[in-house]
Protein backbone atom coordinates (compact mmCIF):
# COMPACT_ATOMS: atom_id res chain seq x y z
CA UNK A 1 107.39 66.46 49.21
CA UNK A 2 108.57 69.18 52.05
CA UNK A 3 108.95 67.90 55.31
CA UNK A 4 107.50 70.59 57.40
CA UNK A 5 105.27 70.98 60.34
CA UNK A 6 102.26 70.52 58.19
CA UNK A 7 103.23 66.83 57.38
CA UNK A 8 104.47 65.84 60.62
CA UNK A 9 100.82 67.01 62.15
CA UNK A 10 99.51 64.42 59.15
CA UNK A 11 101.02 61.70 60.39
CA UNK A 12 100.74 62.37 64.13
CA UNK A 13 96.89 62.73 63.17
CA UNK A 14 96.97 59.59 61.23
CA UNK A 15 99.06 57.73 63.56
CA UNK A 16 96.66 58.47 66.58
CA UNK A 17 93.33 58.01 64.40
CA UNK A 18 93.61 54.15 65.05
CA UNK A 19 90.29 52.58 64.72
CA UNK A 20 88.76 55.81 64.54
CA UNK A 21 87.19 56.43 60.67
CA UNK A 22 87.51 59.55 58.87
CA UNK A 23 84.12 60.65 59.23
CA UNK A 24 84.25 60.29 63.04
CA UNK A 25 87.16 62.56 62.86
CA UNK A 26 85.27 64.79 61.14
CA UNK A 27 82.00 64.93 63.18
CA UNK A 28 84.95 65.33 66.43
CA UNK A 29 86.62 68.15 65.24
CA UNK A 30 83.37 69.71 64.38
CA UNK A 31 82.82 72.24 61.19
CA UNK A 32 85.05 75.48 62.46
CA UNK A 33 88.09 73.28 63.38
CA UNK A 34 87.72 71.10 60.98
CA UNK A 35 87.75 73.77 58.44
CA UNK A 36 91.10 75.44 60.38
CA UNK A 37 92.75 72.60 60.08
CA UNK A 38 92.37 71.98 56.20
CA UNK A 39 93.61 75.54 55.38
CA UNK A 40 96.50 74.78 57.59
CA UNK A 41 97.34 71.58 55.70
CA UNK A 42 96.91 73.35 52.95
CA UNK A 43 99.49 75.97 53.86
CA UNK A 44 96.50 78.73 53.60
CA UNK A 45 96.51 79.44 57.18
CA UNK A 46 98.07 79.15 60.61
CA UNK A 47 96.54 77.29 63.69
CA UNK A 48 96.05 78.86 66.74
CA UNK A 49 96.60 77.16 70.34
CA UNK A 50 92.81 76.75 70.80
CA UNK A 51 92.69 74.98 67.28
CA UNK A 52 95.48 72.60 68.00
CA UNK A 53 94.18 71.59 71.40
CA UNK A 54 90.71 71.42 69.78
CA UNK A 55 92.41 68.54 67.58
CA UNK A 56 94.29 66.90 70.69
CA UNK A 57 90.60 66.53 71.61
CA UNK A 58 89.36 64.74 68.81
CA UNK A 59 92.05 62.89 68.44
CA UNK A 60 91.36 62.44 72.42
CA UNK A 61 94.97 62.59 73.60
CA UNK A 62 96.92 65.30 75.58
CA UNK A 63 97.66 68.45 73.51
CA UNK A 64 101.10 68.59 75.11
CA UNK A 65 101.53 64.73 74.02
CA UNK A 66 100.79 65.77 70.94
CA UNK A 67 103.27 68.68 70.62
CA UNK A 68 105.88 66.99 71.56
CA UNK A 69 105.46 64.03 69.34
CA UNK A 70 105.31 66.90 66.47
CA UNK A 71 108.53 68.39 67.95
CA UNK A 72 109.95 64.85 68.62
CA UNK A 73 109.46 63.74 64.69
CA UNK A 74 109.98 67.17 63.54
CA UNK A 75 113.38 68.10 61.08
CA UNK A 76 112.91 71.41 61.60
CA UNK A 77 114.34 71.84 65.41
CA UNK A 78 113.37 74.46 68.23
CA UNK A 79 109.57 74.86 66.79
CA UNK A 80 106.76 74.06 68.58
CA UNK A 81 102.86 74.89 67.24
CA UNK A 82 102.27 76.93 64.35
CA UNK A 83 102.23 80.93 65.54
CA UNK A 84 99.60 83.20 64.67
CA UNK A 85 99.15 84.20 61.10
CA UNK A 86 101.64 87.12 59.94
CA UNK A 87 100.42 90.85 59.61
CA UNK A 88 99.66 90.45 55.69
CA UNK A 89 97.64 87.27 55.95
CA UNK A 90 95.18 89.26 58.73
CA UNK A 91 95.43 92.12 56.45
CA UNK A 92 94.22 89.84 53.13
CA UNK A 93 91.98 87.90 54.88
CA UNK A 94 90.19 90.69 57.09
CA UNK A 95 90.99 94.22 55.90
CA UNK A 96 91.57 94.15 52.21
CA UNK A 97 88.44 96.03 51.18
CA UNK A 98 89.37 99.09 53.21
CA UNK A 99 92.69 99.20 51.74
CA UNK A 100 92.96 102.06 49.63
CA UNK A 101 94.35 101.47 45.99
CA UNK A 102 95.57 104.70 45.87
CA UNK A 103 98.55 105.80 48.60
CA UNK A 104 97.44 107.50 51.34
CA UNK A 105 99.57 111.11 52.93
CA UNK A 106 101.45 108.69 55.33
CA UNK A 107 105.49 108.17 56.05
CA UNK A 108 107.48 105.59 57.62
CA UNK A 109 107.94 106.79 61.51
CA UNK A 110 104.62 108.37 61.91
CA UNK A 111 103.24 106.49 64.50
CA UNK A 112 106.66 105.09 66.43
CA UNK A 113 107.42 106.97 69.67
CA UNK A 114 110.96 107.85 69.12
CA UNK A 115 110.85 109.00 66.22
CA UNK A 116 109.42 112.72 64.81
CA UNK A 117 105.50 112.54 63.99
CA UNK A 118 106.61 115.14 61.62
CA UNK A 119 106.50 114.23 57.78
CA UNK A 120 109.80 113.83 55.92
CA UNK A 121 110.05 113.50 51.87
CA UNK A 122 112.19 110.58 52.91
CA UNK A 123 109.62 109.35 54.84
CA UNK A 124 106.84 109.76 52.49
CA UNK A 125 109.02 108.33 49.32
CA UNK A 126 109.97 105.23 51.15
CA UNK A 127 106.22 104.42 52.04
CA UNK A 128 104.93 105.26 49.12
CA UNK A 129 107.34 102.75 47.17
CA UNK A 130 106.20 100.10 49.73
CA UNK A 131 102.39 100.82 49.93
CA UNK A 132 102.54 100.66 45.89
CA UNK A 133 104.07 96.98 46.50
CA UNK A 134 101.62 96.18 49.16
CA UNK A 135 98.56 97.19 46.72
CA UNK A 136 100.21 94.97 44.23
CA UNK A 137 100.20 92.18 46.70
CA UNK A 138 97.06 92.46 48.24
CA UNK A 139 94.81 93.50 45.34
CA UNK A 140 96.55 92.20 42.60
CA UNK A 141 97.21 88.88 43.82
CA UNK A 142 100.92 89.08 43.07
CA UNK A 143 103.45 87.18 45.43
CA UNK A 144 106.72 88.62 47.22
CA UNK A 145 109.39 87.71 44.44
CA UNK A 146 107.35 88.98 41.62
CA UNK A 147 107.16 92.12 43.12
CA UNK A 148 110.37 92.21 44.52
CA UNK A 149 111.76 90.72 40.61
CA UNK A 150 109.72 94.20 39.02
CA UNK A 151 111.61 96.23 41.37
CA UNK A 152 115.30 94.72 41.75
CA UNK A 153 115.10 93.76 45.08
CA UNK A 154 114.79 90.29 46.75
CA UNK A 155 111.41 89.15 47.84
CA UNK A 156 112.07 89.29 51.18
CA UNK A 157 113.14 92.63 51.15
CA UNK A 158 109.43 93.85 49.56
CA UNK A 159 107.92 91.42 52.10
CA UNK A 160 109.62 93.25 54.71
CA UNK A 161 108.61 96.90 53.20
CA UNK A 162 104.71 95.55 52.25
CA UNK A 163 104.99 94.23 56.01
CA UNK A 164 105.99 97.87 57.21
CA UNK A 165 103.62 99.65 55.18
CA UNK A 166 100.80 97.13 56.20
CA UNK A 167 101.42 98.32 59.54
CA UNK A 168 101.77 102.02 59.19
CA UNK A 169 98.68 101.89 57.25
CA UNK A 170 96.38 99.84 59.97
CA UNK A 171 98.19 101.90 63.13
CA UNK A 172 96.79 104.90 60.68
CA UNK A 173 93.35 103.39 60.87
CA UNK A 174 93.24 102.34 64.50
CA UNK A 175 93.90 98.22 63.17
CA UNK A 176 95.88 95.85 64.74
CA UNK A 177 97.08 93.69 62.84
CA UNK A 178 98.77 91.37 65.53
CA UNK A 179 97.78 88.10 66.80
CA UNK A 180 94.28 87.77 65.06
CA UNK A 181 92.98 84.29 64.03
CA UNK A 182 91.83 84.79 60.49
CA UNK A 183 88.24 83.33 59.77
CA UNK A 184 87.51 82.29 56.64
CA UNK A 185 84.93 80.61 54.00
CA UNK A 186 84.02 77.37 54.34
CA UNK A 187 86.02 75.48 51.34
CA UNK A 188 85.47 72.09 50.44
CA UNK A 189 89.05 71.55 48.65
CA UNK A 190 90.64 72.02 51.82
CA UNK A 191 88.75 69.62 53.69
CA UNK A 192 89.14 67.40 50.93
CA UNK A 193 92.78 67.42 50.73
CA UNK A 194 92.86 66.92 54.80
CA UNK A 195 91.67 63.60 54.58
CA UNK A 196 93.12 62.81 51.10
CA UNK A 197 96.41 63.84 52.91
CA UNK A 198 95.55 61.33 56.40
CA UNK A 199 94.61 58.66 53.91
CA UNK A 200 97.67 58.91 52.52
CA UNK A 201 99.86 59.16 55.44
CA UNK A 202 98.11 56.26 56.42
CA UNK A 203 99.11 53.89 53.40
CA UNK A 204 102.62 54.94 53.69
CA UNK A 205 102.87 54.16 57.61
CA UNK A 206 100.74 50.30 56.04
CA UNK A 207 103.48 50.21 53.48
CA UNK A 208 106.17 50.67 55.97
CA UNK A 209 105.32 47.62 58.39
CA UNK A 210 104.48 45.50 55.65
CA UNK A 211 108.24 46.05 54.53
CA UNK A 212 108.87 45.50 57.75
CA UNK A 213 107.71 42.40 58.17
CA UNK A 214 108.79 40.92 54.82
CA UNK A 215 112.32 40.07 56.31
CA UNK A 216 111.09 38.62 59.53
CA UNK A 217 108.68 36.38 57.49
CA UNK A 218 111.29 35.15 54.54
CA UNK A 219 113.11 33.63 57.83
CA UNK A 220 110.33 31.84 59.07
CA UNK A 221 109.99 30.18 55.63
CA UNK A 222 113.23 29.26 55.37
CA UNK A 223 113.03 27.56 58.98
CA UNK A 224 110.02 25.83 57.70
CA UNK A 225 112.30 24.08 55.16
CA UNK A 226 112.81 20.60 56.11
């Protein structure tokens, strides 16, 4: 299993749940959070500030306690909470029915200030390559590497062009694509896989202080010995 932020927020979760059941944790967190949270597990979705303090609260402990317990128990060093979701997964989650299949008369520079608004075949070749890879992506499913495998080029190189042409398109369109928190559906998987995932990280943590305590109790017996 990958030790990312994902699984350290498990067991922080779990940890601090003490006496508190599952279903309590649920009815705390309440539907929207509850929901946020899953997809983040789940790696479908970033949390937001609001969403992590909104579990501090059910968990009814001090959000910046809870960060840096996360941080403290955390391999991956220098990270705090999760940022907001990238360009593409706003894009996907928000926009992806007014995203035309077919390439629109755009170019690479047309909206950035220091460069020339005026059209260049350059300019138009290099988005049209990208917004062909971002179509790909975002209507047929297909991830980074596959793309970037059909092309000769490394996935995140096309993630980086898709990314581009994500944004020329939505500056285009008068869409911003930056710091958005992402609704989405309610999905019962998710949810389930939260608490499958706190049950689990619960066992292990049981697991651990019964091994533990194995050694301290094998010398007890033997000074029971007469």
């Amino acid at each position: 299993m990958k030790w990312d932020f994902r699984h350290h927020l498990l067991m922080q979760i779990e940890m601090l749940r003490g006496d508190i059941s599952h279903q309590e944790l649920s009815e705390r967190l309440g539907d929207i959070t509850e929901r946020c949270l899953a997809r983040y597990i789940a790696g479908k979705s970033h949390l937001t500030e609001t969403e992590f303090r909104d579990v501090a609260k059910a968990l009814r402990i001090d959000a910046h306690v809870l960060a840096s317990a996360w941080r403290e128990h955390s391999r991956i060093a220098g990270c705090g909470v999760p940022s907001h979701p990238s360009a593409m997964a706003v894009l996907r989650a928000r926009y992806a029915a007014r995203l035309p299949r077919k390439t629109p008369p755009l170019w690479f520079g047309a909206h950035h200030p220091l460069r020339s608004r005026q059209p260049t075949f350059e300019g138009r070749a290099r988005f049209a390559r990208a917004y062909e890879m971002l179509v790909d992506s975002v209507h047929g499913g297909m991830s980074a590497r596959d793309i970037g495998a059909l092309r000769g080029i490394s996935g995140e190189h096309a993630r980086q062009l898709m990314t581009c042409a994500a944004h020329t398109w939505a500056m285009n369109e008068g869409i911003d694509l930056s710091g958005k928190s992402v609704p989405f559906k309610n999905e019962a998987r998710f949810v389930k896989n939260l608490y499958a995932g706190l049950r689990f990280f619960g066992q292990e943590k049981f697991n651990e202080l019964a091994h533990r305590a194995l050694p301290r109790k094998s010398a007890s017996d033997r000074e029971e010995i007469p």
